[in-house]
C-alpha atoms as a PDB file:
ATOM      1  CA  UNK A   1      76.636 121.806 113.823  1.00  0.00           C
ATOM      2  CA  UNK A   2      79.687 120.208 115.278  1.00  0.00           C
ATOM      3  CA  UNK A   3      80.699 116.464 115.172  1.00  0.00           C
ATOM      4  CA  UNK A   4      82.533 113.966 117.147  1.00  0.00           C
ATOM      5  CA  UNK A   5      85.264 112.849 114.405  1.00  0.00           C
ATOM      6  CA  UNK A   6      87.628 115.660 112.415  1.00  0.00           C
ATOM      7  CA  UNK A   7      85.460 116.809 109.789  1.00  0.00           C
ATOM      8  CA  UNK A   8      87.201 117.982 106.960  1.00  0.00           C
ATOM      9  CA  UNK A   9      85.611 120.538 103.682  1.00  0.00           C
ATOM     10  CA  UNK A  10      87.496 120.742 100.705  1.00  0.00           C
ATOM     11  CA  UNK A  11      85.546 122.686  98.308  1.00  0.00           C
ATOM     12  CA  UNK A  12      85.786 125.876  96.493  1.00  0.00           C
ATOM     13  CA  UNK A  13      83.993 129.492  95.834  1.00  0.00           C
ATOM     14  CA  UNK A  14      83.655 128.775  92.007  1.00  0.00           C
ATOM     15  CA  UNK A  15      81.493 126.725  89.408  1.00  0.00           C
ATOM     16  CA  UNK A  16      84.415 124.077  89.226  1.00  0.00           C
ATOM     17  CA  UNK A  17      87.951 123.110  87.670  1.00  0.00           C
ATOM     18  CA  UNK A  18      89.820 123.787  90.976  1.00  0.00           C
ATOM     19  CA  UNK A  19      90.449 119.864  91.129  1.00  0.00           C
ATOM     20  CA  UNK A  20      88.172 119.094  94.455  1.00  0.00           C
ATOM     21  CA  UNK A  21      88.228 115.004  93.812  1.00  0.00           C
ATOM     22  CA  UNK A  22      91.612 114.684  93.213  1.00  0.00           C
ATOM     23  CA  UNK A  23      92.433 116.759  96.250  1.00  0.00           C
ATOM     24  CA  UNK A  24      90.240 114.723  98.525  1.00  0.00           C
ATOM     25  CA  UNK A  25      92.000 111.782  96.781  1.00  0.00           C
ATOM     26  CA  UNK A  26      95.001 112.988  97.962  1.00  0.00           C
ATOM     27  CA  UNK A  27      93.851 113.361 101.482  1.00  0.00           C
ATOM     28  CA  UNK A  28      92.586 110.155 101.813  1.00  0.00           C
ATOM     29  CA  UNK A  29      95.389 108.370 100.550  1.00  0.00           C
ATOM     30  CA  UNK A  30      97.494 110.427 103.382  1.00  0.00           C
ATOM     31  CA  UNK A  31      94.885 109.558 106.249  1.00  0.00           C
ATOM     32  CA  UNK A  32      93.655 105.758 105.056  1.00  0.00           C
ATOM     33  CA  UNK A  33      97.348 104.875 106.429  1.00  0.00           C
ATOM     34  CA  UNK A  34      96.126 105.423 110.116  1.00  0.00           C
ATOM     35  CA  UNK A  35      92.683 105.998 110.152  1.00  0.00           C
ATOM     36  CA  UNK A  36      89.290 104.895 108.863  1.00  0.00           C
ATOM     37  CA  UNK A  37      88.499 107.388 106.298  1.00  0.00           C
ATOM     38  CA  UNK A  38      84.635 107.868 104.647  1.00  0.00           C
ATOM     39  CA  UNK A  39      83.711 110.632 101.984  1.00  0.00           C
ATOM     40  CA  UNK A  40      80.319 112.506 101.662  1.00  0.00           C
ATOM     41  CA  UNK A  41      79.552 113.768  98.643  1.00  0.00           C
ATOM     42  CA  UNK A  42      76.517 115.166  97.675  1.00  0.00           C
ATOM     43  CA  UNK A  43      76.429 112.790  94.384  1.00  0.00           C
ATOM     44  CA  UNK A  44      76.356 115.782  91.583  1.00  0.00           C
ATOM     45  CA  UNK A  45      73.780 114.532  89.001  1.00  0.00           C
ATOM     46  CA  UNK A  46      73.074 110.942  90.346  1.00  0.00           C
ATOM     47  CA  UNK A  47      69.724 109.726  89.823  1.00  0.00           C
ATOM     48  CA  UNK A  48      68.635 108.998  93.426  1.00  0.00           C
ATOM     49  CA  UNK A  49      67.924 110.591  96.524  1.00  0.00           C
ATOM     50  CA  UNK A  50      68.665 110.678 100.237  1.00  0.00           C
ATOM     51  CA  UNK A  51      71.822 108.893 101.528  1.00  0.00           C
ATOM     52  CA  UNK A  52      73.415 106.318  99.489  1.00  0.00           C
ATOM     53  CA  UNK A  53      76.253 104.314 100.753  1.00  0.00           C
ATOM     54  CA  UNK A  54      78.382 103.066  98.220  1.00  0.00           C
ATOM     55  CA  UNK A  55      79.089  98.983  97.583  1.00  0.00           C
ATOM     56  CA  UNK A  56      80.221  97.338  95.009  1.00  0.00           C
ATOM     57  CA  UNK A  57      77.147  97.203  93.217  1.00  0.00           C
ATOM     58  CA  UNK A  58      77.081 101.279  92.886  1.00  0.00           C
ATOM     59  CA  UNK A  59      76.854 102.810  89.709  1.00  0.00           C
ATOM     60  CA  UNK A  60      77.319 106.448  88.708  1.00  0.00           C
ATOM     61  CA  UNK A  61      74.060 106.596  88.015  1.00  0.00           C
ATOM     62  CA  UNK A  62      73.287 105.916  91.755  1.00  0.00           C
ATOM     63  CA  UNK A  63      75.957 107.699  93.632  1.00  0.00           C
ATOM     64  CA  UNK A  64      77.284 110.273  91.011  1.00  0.00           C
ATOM     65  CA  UNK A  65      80.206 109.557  89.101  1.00  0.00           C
ATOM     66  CA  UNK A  66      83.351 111.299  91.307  1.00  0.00           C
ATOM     67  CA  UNK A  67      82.057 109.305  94.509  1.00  0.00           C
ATOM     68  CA  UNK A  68      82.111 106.216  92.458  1.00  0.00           C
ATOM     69  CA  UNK A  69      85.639 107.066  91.182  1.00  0.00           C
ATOM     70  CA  UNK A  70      86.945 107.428  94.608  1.00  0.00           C
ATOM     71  CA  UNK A  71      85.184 104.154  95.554  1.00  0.00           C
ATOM     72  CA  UNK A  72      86.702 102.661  92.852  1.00  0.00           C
ATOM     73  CA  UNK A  73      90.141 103.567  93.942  1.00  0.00           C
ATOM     74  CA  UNK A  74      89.905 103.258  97.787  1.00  0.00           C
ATOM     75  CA  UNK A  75      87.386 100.435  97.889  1.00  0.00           C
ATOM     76  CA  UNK A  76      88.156 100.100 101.756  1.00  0.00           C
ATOM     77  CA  UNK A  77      86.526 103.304 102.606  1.00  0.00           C
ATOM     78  CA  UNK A  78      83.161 104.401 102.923  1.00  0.00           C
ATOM     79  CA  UNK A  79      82.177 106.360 100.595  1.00  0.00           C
ATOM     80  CA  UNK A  80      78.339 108.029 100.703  1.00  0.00           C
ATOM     81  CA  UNK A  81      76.239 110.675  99.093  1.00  0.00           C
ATOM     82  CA  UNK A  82      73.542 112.717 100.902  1.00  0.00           C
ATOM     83  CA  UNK A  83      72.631 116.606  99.926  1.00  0.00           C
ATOM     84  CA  UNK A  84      71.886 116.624 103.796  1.00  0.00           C
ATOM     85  CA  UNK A  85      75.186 116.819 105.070  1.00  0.00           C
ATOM     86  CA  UNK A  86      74.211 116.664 108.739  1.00  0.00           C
ATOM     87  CA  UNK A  87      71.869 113.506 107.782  1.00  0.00           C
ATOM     88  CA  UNK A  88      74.835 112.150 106.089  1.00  0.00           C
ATOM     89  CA  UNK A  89      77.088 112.841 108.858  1.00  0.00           C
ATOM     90  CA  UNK A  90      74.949 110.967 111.310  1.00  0.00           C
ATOM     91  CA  UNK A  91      74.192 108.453 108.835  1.00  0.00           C
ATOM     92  CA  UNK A  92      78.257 107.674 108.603  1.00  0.00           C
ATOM     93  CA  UNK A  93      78.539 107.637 112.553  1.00  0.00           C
ATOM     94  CA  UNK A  94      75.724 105.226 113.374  1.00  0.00           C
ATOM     95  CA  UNK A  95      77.605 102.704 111.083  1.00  0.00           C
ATOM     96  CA  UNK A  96      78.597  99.536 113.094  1.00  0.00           C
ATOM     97  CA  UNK A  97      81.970 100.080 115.221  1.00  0.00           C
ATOM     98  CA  UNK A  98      84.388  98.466 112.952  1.00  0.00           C
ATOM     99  CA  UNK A  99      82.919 100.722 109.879  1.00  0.00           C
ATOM    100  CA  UNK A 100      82.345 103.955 111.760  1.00  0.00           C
ATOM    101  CA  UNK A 101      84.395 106.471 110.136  1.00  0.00           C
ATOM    102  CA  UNK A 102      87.156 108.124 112.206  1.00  0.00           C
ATOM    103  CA  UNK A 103      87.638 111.055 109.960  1.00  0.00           C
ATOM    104  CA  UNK A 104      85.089 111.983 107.611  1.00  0.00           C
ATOM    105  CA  UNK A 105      85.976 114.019 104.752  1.00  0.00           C
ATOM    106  CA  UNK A 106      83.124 116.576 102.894  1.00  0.00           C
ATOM    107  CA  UNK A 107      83.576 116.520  99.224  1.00  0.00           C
ATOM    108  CA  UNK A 108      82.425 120.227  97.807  1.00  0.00           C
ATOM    109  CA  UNK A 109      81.222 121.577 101.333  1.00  0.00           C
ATOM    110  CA  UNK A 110      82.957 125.487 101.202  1.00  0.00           C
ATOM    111  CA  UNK A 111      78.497 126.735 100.622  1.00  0.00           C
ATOM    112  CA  UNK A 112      77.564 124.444 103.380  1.00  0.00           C
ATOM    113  CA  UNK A 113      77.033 126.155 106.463  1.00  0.00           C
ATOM    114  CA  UNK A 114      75.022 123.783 108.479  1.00  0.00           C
ATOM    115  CA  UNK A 115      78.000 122.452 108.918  1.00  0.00           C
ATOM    116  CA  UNK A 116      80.830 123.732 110.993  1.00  0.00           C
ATOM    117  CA  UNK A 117      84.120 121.860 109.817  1.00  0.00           C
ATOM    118  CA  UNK A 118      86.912 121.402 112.054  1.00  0.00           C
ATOM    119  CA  UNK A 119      89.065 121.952 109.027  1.00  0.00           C
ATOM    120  CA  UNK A 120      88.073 123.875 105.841  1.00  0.00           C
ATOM    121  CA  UNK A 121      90.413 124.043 102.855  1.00  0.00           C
ATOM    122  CA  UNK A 122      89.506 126.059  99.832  1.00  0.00           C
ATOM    123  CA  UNK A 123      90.840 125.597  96.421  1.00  0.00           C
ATOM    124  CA  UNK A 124      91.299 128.227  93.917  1.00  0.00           C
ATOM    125  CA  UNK A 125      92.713 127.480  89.927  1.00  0.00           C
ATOM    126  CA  UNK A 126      96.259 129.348  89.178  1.00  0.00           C
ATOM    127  CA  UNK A 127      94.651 130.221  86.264  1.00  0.00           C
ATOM    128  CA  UNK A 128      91.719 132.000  87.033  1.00  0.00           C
ATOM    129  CA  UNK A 129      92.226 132.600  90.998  1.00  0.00           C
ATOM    130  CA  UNK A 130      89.135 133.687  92.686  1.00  0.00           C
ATOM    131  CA  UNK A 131      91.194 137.245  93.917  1.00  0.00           C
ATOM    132  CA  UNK A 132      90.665 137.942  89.693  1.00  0.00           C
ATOM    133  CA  UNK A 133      87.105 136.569  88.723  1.00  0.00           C
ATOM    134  CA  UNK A 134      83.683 137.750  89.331  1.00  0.00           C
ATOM    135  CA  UNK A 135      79.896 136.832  90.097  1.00  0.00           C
ATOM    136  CA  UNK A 136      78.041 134.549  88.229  1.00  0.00           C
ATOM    137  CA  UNK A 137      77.067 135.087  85.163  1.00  0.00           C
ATOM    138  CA  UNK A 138      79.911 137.666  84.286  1.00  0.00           C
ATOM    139  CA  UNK A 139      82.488 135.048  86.164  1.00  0.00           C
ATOM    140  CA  UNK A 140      82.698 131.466  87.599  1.00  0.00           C
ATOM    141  CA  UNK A 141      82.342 133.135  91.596  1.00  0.00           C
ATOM    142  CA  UNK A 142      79.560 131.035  93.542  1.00  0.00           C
ATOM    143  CA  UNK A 143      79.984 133.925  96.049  1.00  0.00           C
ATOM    144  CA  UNK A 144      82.125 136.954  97.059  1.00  0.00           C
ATOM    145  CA  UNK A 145      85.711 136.591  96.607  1.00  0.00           C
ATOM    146  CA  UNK A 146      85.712 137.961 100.093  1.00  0.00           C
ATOM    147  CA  UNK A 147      84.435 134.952 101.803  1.00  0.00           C
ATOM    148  CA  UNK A 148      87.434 132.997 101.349  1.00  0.00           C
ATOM    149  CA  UNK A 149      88.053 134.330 104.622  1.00  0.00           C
ATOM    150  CA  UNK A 150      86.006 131.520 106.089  1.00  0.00           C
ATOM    151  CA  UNK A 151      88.706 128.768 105.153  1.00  0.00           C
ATOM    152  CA  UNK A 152      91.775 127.536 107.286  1.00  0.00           C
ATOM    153  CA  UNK A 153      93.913 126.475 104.601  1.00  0.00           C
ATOM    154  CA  UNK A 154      93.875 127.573 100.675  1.00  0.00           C
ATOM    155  CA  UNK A 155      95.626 125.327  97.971  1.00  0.00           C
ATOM    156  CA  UNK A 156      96.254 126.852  95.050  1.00  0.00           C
ATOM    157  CA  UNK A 157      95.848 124.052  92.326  1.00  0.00           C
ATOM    158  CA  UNK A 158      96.745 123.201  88.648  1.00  0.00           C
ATOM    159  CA  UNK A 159     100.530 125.344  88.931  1.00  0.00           C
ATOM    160  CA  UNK A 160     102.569 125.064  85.781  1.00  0.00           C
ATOM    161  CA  UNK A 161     105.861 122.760  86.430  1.00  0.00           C
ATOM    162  CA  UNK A 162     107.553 125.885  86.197  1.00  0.00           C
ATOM    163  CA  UNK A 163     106.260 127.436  89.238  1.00  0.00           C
ATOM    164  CA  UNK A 164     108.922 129.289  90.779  1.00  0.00           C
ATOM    165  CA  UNK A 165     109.333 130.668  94.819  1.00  0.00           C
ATOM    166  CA  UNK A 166     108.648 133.491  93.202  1.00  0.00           C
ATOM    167  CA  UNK A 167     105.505 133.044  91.370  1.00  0.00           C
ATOM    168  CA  UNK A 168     105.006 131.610  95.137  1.00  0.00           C
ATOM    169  CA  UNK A 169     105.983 134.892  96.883  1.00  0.00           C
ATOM    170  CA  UNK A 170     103.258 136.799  94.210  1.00  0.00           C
ATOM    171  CA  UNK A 171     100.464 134.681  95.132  1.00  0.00           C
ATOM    172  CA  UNK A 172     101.004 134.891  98.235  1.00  0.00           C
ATOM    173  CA  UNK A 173     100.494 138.587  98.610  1.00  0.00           C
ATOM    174  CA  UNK A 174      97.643 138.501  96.195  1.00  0.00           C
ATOM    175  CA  UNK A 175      95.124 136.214  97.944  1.00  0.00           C
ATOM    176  CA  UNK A 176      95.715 138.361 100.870  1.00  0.00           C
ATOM    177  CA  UNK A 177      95.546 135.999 103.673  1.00  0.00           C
ATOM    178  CA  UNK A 178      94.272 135.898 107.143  1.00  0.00           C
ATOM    179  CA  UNK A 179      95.954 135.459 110.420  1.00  0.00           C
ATOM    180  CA  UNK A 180      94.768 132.102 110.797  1.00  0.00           C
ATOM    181  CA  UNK A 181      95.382 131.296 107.172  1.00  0.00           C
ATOM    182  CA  UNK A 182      97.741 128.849 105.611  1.00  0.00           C
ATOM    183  CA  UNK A 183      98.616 128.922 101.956  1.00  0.00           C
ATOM    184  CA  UNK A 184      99.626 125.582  99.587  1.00  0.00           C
ATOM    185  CA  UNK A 185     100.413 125.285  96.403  1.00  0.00           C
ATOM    186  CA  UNK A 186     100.172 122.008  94.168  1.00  0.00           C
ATOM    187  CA  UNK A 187      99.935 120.901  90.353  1.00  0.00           C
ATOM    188  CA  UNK A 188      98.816 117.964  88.599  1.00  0.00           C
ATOM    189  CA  UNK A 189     101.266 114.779  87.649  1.00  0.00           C
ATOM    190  CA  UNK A 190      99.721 112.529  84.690  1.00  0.00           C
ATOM    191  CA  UNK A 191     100.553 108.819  85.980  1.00  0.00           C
ATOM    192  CA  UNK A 192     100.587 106.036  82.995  1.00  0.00           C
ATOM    193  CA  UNK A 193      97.574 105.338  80.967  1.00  0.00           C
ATOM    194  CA  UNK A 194      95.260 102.521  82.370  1.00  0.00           C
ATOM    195  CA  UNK A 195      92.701 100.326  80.562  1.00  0.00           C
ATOM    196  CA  UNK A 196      89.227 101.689  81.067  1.00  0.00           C
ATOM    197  CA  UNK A 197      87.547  97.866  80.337  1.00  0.00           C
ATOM    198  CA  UNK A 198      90.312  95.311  81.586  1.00  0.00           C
ATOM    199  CA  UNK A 199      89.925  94.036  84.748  1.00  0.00           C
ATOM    200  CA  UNK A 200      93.442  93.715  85.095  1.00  0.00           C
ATOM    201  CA  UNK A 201      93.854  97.582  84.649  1.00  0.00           C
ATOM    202  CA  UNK A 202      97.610  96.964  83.857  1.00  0.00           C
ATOM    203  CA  UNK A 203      99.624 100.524  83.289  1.00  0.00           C
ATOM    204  CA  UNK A 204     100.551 101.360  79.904  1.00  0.00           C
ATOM    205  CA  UNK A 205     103.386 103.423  79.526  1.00  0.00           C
ATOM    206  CA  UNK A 206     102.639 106.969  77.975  1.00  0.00           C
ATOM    207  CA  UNK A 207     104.474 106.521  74.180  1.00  0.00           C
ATOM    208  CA  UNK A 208     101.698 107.752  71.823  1.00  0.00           C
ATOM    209  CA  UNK A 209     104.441 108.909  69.240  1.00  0.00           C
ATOM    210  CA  UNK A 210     103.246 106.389  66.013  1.00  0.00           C
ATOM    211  CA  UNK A 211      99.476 106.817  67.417  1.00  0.00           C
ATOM    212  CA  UNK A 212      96.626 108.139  66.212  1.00  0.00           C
ATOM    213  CA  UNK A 213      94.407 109.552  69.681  1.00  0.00           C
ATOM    214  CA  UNK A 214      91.134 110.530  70.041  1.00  0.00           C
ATOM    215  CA  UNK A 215      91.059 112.875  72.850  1.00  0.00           C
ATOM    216  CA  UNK A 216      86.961 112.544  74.813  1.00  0.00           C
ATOM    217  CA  UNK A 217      86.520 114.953  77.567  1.00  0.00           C
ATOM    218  CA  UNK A 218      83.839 116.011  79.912  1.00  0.00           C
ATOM    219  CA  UNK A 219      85.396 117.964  82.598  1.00  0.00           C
ATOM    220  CA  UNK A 220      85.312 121.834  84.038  1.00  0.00           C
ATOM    221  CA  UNK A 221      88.791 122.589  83.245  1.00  0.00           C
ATOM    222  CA  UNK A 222      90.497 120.634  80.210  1.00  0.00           C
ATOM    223  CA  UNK A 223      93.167 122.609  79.190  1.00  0.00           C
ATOM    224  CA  UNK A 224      95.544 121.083  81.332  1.00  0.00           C
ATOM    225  CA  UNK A 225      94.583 117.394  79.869  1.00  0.00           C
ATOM    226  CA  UNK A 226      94.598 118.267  76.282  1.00  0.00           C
ATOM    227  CA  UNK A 227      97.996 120.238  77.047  1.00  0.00           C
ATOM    228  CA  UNK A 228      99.644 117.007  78.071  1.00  0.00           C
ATOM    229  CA  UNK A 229      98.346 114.653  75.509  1.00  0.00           C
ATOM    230  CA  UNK A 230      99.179 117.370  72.885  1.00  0.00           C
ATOM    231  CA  UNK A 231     102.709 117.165  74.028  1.00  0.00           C
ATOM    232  CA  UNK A 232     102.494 113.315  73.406  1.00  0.00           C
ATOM    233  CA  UNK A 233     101.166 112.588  69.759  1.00  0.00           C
ATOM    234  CA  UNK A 234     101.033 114.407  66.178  1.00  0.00           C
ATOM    235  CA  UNK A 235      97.987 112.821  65.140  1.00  0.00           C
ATOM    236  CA  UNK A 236      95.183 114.027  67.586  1.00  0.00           C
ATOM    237  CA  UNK A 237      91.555 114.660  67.699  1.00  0.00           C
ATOM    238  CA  UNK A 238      90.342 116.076  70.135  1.00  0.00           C
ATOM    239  CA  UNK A 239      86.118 116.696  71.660  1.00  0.00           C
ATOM    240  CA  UNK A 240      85.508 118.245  74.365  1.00  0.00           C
ATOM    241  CA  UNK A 241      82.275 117.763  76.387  1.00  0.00           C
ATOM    242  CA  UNK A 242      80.638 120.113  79.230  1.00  0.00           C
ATOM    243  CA  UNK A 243      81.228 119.037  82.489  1.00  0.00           C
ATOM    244  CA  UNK A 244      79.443 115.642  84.361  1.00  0.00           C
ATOM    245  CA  UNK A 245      78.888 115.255  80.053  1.00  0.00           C
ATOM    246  CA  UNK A 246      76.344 112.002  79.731  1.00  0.00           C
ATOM    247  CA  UNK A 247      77.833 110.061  76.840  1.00  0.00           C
ATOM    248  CA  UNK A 248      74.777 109.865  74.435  1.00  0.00           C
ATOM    249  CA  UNK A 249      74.650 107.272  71.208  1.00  0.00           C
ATOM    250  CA  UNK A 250      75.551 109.779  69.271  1.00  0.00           C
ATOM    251  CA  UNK A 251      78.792 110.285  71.301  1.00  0.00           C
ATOM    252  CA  UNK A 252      79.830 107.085  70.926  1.00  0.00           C
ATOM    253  CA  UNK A 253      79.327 106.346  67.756  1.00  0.00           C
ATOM    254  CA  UNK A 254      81.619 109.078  66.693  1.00  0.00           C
ATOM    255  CA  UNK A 255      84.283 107.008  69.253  1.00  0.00           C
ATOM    256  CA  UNK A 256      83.301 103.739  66.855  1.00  0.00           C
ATOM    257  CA  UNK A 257      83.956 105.544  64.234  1.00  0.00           C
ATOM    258  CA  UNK A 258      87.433 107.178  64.880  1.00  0.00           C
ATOM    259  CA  UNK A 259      88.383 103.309  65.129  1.00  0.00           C
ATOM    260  CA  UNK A 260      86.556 102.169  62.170  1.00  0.00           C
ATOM    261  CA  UNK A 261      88.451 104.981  60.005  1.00  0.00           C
ATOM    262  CA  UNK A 262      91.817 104.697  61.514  1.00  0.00           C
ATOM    263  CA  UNK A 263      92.555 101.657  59.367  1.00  0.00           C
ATOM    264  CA  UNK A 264      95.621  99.410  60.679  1.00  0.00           C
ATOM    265  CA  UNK A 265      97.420 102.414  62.217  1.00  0.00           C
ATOM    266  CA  UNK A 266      97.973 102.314  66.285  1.00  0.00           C
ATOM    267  CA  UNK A 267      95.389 104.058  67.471  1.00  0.00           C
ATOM    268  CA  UNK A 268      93.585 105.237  71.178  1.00  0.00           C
ATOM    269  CA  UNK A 269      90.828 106.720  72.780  1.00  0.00           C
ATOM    270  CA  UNK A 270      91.958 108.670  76.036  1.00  0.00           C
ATOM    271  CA  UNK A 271      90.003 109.845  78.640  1.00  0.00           C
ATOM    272  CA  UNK A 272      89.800 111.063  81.788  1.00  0.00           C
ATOM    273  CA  UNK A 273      89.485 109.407  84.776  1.00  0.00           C
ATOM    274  CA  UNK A 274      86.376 110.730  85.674  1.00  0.00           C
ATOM    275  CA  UNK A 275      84.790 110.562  82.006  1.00  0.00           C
ATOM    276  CA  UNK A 276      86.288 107.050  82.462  1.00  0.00           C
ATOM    277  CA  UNK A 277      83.960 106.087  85.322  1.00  0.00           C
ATOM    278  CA  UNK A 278      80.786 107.538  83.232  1.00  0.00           C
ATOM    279  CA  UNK A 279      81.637 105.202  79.858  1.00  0.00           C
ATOM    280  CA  UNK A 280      82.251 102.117  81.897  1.00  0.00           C
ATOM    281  CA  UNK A 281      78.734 102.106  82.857  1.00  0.00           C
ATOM    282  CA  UNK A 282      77.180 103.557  79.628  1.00  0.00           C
ATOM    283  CA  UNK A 283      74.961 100.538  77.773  1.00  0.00           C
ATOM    284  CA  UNK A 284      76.373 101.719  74.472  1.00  0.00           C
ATOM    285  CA  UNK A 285      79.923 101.599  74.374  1.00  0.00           C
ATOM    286  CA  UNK A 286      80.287  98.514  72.008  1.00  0.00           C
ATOM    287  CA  UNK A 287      82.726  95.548  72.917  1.00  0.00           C
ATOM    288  CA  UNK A 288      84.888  96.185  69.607  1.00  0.00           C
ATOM    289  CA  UNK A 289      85.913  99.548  70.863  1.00  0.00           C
ATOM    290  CA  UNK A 290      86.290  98.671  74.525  1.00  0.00           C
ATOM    291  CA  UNK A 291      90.080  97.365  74.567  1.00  0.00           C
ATOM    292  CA  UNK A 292      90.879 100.664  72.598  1.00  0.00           C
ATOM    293  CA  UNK A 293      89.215 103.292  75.703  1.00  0.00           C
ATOM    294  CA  UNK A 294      92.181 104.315  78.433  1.00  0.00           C
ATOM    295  CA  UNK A 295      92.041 107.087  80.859  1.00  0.00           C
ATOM    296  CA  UNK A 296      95.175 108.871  82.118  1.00  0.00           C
ATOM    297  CA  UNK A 297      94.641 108.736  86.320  1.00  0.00           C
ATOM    298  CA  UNK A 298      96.295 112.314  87.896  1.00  0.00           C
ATOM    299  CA  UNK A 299      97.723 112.624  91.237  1.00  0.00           C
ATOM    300  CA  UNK A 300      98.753 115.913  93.231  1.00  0.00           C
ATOM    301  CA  UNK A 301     101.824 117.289  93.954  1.00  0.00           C
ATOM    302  CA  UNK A 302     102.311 119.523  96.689  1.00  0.00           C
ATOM    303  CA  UNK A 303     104.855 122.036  95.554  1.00  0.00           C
ATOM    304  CA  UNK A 304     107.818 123.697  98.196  1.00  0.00           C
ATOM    305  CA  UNK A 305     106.210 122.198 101.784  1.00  0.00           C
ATOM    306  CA  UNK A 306     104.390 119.086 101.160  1.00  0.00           C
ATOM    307  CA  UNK A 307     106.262 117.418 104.440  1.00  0.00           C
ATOM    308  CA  UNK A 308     104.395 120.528 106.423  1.00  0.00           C
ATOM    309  CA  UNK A 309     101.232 119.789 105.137  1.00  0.00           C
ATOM    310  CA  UNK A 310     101.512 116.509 105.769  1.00  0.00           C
ATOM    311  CA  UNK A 311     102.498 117.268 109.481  1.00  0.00           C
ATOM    312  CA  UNK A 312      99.612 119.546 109.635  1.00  0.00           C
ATOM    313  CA  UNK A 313      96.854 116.903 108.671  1.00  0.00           C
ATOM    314  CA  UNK A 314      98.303 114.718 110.699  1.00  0.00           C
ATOM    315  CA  UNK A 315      98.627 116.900 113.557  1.00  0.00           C
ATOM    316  CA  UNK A 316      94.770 118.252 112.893  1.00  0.00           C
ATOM    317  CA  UNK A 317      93.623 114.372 113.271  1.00  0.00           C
ATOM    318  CA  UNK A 318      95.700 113.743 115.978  1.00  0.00           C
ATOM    319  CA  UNK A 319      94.805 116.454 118.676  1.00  0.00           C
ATOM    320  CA  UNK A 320      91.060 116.381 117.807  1.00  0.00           C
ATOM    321  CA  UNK A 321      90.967 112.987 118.916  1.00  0.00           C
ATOM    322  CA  UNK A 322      93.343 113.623 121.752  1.00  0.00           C
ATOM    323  CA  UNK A 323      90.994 116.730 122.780  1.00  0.00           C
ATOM    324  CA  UNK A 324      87.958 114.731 122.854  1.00  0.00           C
ATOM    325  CA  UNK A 325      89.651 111.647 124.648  1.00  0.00           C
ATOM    326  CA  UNK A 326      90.387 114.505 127.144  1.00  0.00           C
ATOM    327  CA  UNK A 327      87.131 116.648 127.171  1.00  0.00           C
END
């Protein structure tokens, strides 16, 4: 099924760590400039059911917690969840005038078929590229490698800083691309660490050198995260959670205890973003600990032709609406 407004899929043919939200974040920090932007998600492991549109009232509990982290951030959008997309869709356009979405973008949509997308960008990890995994169980492949073939564009996400034109140029010949294909490359760039409890949400400038960190992470992929904070501090402890972790008692009274033990030395807990989100609205993270919890926000980097992807989303928008004005 086909809609009136650019639809756009970001997703991926694996189990996860390809960076989908911060990707979409990306996109709607480009588009938001011009247009008004919603997301649908389907809300992975939110409580509810049907199509929630988020306010803010929302909890992660209600809408998931990487729709409420993009809320969070872009609290001028509209941001929804609905495992019907096509319910969502229509749901998003039969919002009054002034909140009707111009471009909608679908948030893990490369396995939904119902429907058609006027653009569809799949993302694939440098470090495990779909072209070199397998089938679940043996691999992390939701499908066949082959069926990348269904996407206009493919990023390929998380490159080291040292990615070369010619690690570019390799790539490139290994995913094999299609006529109608276009191939990006981007990587990761940690911003300053933020205050996961202050309402100010101040930056604090990355110098962990005389601190002792706890490292707390729930996410697919973590290896770039703990890389970077690694890099930062001697004294680090690190636990590492499976992906969408819930943070039980348990888990956070080992957090209230890393401060407890620390004595009078500097010391931090550092999260995620997205972890972030999830211990904000956990009932039992005590106040004590609270001014000690930062996350370390990431934002993309398109590497060698960022101004042509640019151009091309813009472009994409622009002659879809110009088509229908015209049709």
């Amino acid at each position: 099924m086909s809609f009136p407004v650019p639809v756009i899929s970001i997703g991926n043919i694996t189990v996860g760590g390809t960076g989908k939200t911060p990707h979409t974040e990306y996109l709607i920090a480009l588009l938001s400039k011009k247009y008004r932007v919603a997301v649908l998600s389907r809300g992975y492991k939110r409580k509810t059911r049907g199509f929630v549109l988020a306010d803010e009232h929302s909890t992660g509990f209600q809408i998931g917690d990487e729709p409420l982290q993009m809320y969070r951030k872009f609290p001028k959008i509209r941001v929804a969840v609905d495992g019907n997309r096509r319910r969502g869709i229509r749901n998003l356009l039969n919002l009054s005038e002034d909140q009707k979405p111009e471009v909608i973008l679908l948030d893990d949509a490369f396995q939904h078929r119902y429907v058609k997308p006027s653009l569809s960008i799949l993302l694939t990890n440098n470090n495990r590229p779909f072209y070199d995994d397998c089938l679940l169980p043996a691999g992390r492949l939701r499908e066949q490698p082959g069926n990348s073939k269904r996407a206009d564009w493919i990023i390929c996400t998380k490159c080291p800083e040292t990615f070369t034109f010619g690690d570019y140029q390799i790539k490139t010949k290994r995913i094999n691309l299609q006529p109608h294909q276009q191939l990006f490359f981007s990587t990761y760039r940690y911003k300053d660490l933020l205050p996961a409890f202050s309402e100010t949400n101040s930056p604090n400038k990355m110098d962990l050198e005389n601190e002792a960190v706890l490292l707390v992470t729930g996410l697919a992929d973590p290896s770039g995260l703990i890389e970077y904070v690694k890099k930062q501090t001697s004294d680090l402890q690190i636990i590492v959670y499976s992906d969408h972790h819930d943070f039980t008692q348990k888990d956070i009274r080992m957090m209230t205890n890393f401060i407890k033990t620390i004595g009078d030395k500097n010391k931090r807990i550092i999260t995620s973003e997205k972890d972030a989100v999830r211990l904000i609205n956990n009932p039992f993270v005590p106040d004590d600990i609270k001014s000690y919890i930062y996350y370390l926000p990431i934002e993309i980097v398109i590497l060698f032709n960022e101004e042509l992807l640019t151009q091309k989303i813009e472009d994409h928008v622009a002659n879809f609406k110009r088509n229908r004005i015209l049709a």
